[in-house]
Protein backbone atom coordinates (compact mmCIF):
# COMPACT_ATOMS: atom_id res chain seq x y z
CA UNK A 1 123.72 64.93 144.12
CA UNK A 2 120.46 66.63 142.32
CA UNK A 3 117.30 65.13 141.05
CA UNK A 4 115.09 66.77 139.09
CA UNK A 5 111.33 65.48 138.59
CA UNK A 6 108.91 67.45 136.00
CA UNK A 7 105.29 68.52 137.88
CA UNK A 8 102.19 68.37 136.69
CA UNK A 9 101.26 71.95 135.25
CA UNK A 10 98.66 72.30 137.84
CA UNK A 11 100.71 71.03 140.88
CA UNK A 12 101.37 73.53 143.80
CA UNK A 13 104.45 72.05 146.36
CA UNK A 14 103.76 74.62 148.65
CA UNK A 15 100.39 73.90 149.26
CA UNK A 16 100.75 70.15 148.78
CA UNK A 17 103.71 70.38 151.75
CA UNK A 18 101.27 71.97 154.20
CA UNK A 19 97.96 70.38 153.32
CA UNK A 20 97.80 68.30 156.30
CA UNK A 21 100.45 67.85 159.40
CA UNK A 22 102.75 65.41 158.10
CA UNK A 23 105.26 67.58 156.96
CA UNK A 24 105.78 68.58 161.22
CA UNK A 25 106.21 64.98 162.31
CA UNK A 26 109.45 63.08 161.49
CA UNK A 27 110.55 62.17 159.25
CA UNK A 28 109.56 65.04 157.57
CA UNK A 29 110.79 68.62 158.35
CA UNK A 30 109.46 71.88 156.93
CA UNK A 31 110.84 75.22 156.47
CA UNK A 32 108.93 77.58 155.99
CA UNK A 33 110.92 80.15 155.55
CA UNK A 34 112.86 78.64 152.57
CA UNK A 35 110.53 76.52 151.78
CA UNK A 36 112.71 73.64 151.65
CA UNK A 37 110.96 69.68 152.83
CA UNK A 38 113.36 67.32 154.21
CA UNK A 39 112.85 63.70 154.07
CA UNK A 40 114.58 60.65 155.31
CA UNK A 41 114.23 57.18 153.22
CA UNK A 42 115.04 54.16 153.54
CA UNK A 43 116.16 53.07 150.08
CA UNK A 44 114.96 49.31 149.66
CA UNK A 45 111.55 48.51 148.59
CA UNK A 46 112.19 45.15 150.71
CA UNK A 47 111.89 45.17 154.50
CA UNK A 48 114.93 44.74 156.55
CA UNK A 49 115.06 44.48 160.14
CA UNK A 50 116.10 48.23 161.21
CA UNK A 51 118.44 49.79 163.09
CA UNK A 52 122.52 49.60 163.92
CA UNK A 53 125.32 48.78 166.54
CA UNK A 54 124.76 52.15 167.81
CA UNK A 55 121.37 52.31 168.23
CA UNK A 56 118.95 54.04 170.34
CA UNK A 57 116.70 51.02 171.30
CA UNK A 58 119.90 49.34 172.18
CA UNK A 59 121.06 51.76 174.39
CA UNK A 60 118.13 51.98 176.08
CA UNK A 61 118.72 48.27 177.30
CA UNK A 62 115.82 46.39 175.16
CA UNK A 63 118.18 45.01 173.53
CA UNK A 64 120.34 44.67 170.16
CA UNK A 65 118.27 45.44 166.79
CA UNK A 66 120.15 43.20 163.82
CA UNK A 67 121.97 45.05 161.34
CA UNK A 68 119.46 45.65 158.46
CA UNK A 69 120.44 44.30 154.77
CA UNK A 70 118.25 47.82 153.58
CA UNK A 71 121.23 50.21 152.02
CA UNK A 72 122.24 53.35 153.92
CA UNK A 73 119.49 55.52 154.34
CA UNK A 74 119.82 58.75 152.67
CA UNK A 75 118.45 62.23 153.41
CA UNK A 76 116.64 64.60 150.72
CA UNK A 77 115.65 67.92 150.92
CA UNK A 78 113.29 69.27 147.98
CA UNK A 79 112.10 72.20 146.86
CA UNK A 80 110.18 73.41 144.18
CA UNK A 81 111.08 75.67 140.57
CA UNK A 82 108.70 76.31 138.28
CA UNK A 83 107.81 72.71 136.88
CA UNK A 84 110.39 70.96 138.95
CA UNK A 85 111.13 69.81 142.08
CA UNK A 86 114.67 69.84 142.85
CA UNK A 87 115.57 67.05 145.09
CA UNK A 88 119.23 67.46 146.84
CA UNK A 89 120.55 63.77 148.15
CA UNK A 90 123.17 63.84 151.63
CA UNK A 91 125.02 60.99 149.70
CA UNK A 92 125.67 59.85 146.04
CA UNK A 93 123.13 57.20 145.02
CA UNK A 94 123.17 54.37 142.33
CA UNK A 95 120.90 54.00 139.49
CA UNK A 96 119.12 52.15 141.47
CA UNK A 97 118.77 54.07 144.65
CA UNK A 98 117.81 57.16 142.89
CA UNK A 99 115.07 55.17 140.81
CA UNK A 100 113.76 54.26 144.22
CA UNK A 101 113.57 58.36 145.16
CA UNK A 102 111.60 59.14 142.45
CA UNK A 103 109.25 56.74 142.89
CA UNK A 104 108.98 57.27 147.07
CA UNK A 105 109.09 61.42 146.34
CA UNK A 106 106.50 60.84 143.01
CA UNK A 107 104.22 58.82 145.68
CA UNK A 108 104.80 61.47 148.91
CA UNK A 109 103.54 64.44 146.89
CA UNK A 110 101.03 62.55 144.81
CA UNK A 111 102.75 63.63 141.97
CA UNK A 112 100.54 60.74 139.94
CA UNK A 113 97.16 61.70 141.22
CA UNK A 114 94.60 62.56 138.83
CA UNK A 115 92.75 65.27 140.72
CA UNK A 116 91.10 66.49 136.91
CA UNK A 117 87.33 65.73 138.20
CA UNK A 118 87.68 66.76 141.15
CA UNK A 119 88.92 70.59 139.85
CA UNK A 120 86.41 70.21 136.79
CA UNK A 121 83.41 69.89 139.79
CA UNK A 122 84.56 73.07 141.31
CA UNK A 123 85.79 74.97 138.50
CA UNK A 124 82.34 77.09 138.39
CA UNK A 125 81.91 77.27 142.07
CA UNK A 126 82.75 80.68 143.69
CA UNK A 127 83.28 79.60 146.98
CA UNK A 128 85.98 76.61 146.11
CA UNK A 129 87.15 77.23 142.29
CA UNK A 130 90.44 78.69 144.78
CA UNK A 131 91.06 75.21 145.09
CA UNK A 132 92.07 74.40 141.37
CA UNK A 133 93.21 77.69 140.86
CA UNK A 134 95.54 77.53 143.51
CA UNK A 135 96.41 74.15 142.55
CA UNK A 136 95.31 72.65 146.28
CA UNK A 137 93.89 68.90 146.53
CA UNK A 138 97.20 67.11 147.10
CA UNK A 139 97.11 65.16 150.49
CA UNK A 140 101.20 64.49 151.68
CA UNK A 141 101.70 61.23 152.64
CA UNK A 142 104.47 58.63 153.97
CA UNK A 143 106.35 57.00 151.48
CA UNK A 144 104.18 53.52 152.66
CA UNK A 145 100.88 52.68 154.00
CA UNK A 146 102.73 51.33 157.35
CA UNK A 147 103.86 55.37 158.56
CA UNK A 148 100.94 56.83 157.52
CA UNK A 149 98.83 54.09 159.47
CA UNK A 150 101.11 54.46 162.44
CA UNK A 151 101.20 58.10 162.30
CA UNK A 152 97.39 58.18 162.12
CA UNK A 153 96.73 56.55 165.43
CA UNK A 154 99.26 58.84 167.40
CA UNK A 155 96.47 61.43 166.37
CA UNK A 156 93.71 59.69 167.75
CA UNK A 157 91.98 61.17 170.65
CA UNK A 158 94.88 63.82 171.81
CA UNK A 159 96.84 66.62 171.43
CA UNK A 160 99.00 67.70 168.15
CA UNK A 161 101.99 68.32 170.94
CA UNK A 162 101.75 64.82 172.28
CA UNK A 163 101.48 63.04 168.47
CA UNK A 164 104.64 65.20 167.74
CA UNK A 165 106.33 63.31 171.18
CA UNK A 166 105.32 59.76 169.97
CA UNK A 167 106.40 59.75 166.13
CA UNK A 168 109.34 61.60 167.45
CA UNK A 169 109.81 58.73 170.00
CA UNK A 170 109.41 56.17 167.51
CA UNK A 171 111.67 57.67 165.17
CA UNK A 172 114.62 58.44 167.04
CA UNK A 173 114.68 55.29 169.18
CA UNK A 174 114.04 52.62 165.70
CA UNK A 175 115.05 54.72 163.02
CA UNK A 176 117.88 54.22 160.80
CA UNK A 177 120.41 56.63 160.62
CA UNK A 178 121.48 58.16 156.93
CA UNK A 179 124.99 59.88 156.75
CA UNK A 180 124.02 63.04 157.94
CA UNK A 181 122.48 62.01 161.24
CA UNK A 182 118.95 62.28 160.24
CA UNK A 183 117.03 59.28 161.20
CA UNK A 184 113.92 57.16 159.19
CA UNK A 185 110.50 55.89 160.17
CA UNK A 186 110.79 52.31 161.64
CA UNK A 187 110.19 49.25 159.39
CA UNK A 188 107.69 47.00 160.99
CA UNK A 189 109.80 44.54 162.00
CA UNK A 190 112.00 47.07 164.02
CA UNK A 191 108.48 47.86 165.90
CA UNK A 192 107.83 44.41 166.50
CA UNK A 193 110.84 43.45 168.28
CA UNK A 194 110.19 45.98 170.86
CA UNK A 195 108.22 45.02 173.60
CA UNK A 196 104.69 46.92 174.63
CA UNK A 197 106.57 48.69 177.76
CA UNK A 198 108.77 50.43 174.91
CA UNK A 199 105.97 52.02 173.44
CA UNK A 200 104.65 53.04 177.07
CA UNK A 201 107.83 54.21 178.51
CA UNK A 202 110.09 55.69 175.56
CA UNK A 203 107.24 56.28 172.87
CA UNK A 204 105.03 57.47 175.37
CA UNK A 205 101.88 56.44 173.27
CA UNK A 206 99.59 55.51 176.62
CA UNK A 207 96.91 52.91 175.65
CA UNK A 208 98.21 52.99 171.86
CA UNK A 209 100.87 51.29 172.93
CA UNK A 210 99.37 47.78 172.79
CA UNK A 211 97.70 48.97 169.32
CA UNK A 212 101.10 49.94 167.81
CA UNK A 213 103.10 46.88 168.62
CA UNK A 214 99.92 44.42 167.94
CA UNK A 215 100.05 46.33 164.61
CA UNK A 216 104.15 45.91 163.99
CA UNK A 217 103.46 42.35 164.93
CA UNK A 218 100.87 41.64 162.60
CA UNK A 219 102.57 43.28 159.39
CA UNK A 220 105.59 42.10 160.20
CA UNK A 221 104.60 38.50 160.39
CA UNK A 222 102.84 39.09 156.70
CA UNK A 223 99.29 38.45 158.37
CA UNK A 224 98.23 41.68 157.41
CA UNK A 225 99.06 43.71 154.25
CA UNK A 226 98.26 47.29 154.38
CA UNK A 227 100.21 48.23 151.93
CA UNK A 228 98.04 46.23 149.34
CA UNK A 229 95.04 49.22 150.33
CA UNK A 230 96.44 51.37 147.62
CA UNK A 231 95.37 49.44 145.14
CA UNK A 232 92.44 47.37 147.00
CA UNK A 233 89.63 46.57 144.79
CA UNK A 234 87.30 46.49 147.92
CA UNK A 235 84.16 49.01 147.62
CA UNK A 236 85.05 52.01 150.04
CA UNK A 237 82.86 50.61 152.54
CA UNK A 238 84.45 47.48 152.60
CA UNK A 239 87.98 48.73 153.03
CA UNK A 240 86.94 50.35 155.95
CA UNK A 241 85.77 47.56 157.50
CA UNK A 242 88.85 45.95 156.87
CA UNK A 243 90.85 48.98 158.13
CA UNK A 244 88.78 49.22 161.56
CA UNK A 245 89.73 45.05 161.86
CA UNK A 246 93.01 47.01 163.27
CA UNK A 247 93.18 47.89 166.71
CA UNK A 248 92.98 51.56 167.05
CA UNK A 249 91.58 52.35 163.84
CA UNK A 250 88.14 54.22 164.37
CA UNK A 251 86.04 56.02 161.86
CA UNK A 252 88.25 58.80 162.28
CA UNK A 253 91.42 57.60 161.90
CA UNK A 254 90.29 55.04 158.90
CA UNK A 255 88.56 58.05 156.92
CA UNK A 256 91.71 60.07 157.02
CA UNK A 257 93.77 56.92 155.78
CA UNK A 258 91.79 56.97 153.13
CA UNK A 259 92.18 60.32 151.96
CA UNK A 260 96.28 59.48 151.74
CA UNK A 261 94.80 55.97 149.84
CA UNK A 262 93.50 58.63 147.30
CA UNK A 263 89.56 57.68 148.18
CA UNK A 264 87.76 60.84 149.85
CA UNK A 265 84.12 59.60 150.07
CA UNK A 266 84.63 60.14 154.11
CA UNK A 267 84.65 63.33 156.08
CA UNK A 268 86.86 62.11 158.82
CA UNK A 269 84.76 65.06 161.24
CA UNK A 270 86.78 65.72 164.27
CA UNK A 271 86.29 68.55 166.93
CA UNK A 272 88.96 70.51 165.15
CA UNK A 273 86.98 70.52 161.80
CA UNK A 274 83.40 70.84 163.16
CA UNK A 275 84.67 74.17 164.93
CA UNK A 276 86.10 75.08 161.59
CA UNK A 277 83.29 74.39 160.03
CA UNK A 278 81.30 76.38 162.23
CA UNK A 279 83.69 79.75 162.03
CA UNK A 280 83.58 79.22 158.30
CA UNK A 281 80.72 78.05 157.11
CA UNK A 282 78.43 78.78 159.98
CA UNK A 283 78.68 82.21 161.25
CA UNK A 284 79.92 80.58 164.50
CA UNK A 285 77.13 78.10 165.13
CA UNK A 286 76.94 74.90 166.65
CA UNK A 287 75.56 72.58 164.09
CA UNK A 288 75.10 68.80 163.17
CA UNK A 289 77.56 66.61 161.25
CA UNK A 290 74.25 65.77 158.91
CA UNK A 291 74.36 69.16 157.94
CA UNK A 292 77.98 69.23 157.61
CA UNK A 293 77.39 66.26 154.96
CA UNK A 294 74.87 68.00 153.33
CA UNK A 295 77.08 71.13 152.97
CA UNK A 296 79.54 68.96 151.11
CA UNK A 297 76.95 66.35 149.28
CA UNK A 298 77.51 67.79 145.98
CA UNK A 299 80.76 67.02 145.97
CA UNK A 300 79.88 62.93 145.37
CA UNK A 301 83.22 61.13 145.90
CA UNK A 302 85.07 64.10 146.05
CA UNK A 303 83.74 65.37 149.37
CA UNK A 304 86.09 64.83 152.39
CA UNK A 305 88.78 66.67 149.75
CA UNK A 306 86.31 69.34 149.35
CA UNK A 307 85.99 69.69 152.94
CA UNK A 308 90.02 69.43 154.13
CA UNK A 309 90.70 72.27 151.41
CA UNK A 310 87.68 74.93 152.38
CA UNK A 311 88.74 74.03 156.06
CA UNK A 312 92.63 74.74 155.04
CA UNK A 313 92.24 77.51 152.93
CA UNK A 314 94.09 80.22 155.13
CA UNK A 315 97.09 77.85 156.06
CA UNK A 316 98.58 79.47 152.93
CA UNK A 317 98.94 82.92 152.38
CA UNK A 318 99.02 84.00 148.67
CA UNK A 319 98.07 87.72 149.39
């Protein structure tokens, strides 16, 4: 079965598939060659415990996960035409079902977005009017708050290899299984009935693991509502107080979450940036984050995009 969904005239799927390294961790996949995403969703906007008979959680002796009332997940693989994408589903779908791809695919690739400022402020800049010619800006996400919160702490404070081993981990162990074998993120509730000594010995997460099931626990009890941040009338500020009120959430991880919110006031600086920044922008020098800041100042509330796209520029190349 084919979907088709118009783009934006300025929207660019190749560089909006590799803007950040989501599209590496499951339950994305990427080729590159092709340039084909592939996507596993769940296909109810409702929460449903996860997980089946056969499952991997079960097997591993912690026990039986319920059968979910969530439909059978279903598998998409997109690419792009001209002012299309082209989605391709492993199953038939109802009305319904495919209503609820568009909207999760519309929301991954940020298909929505109004990014018109932010190329009108760099439209006369030599050094970044790439960006909107290029059509670059558009931050992949996780069809929910939840993944891309749970995804962000597996990069805290580690190596790309090992958050690779824990989404993977998480994925394969709680995820729910569409028709062609391919497996989605975990609902919360599917996290929260696992104990922390999952997370230690299957997810290998290390200290996170306490964070991620304190974190299932909490959304999946309805005491906290992260999915309500997307449209959070709390000053930027405030939101990341609120964000950093969950354990494992740092400045780091709760500026990046905000990028995918679609608020970029924050420059999320890591070590992997500042020594970009340096090779780019610095002939190679050691040099402060204030001066990082000021680099990017003029950029108002557009800055921490500003900054992921001059520190991304050669991940695509249009040569």
């Amino acid at each position: 079965m084919e979907i088709s969904i118009a783009t934006p005239r300025e929207f660019n799927f190749k560089r909006t598939v590799i803007s950040h390294g989501w599209c590496e961790l499951l339950p994305f996949q990427i080729d590159r060659e092709k340039w084909v995403l592939t996507r596993t969703l769940d296909l109810k906007e409702g929460r449903g415990t996860a997980g089946s008979a056969g499952s991997s959680a079960e097997q591993l002796g912690w026990g039986a996960i319920p059968a979910g009332v969530l439909d059978k997940p279903v598998t998409l693989t997109i690419k792009a035409s001209r002012r299309a994408l082209l989605i391709n589903t492993s199953r038939r779908l109802s009305q319904a079902a495919t209503k609820k791809v568009v909207t999760d695919v519309r929301h991954m690739l940020r298909l929505d977005d109004d990014i018109g400022e932010f190329y009108r402020l760099l439209a006369d800049d030599d050094d970044f009017k790439w960006i909107p010619t290029q059509g670059a800006g558009r931050l992949l996400r996780s069809p929910n708050v939840f993944e891309d919160l749970v995804k962000m702490i597996c990069t805290t404070n580690c190596s790309w290899a090992l958050t690779e081993k824990m989404v993977t981990g998480l994925v394969e162990n709680l995820g729910r299984e569409s028709s062609n074998g391919h497996r989605t993120f975990p609902t919360p509730e599917a996290m929260a009935l696992m104990p922390v000594k999952f997370y230690v010995n299957e997810v290998r997460a290390g200290y996170r693991a306490e964070y991620l099931k304190e974190l299932a626990d909490r959304v999946a009890a309805g005491a906290l509502d992260v999915e309500a941040w997307l449209a959070s009338p709390l000053s930027t500020a405030d939101l990341v107080k609120e964000m950093r009120g969950v354990k494992g959430v740092g400045p780091y991880a709760a500026e990046n979450v905000l990028k995918l919110l679609g608020r970029y006031d924050g420059l999320a600086l890591d070590s992997w940036t500042r020594t970009k920044f340096f090779s780019v922008r610095n002939n190679g020098r050691k040099t402060t984050d204030k001066k990082i800041a000021r680099y990017y100042s003029r950029f108002k509330e557009w800055r921490g995009l500003a900054l992921w796209c001059d520190m991304t520029r050669d991940w695509l190349d249009v040569t």
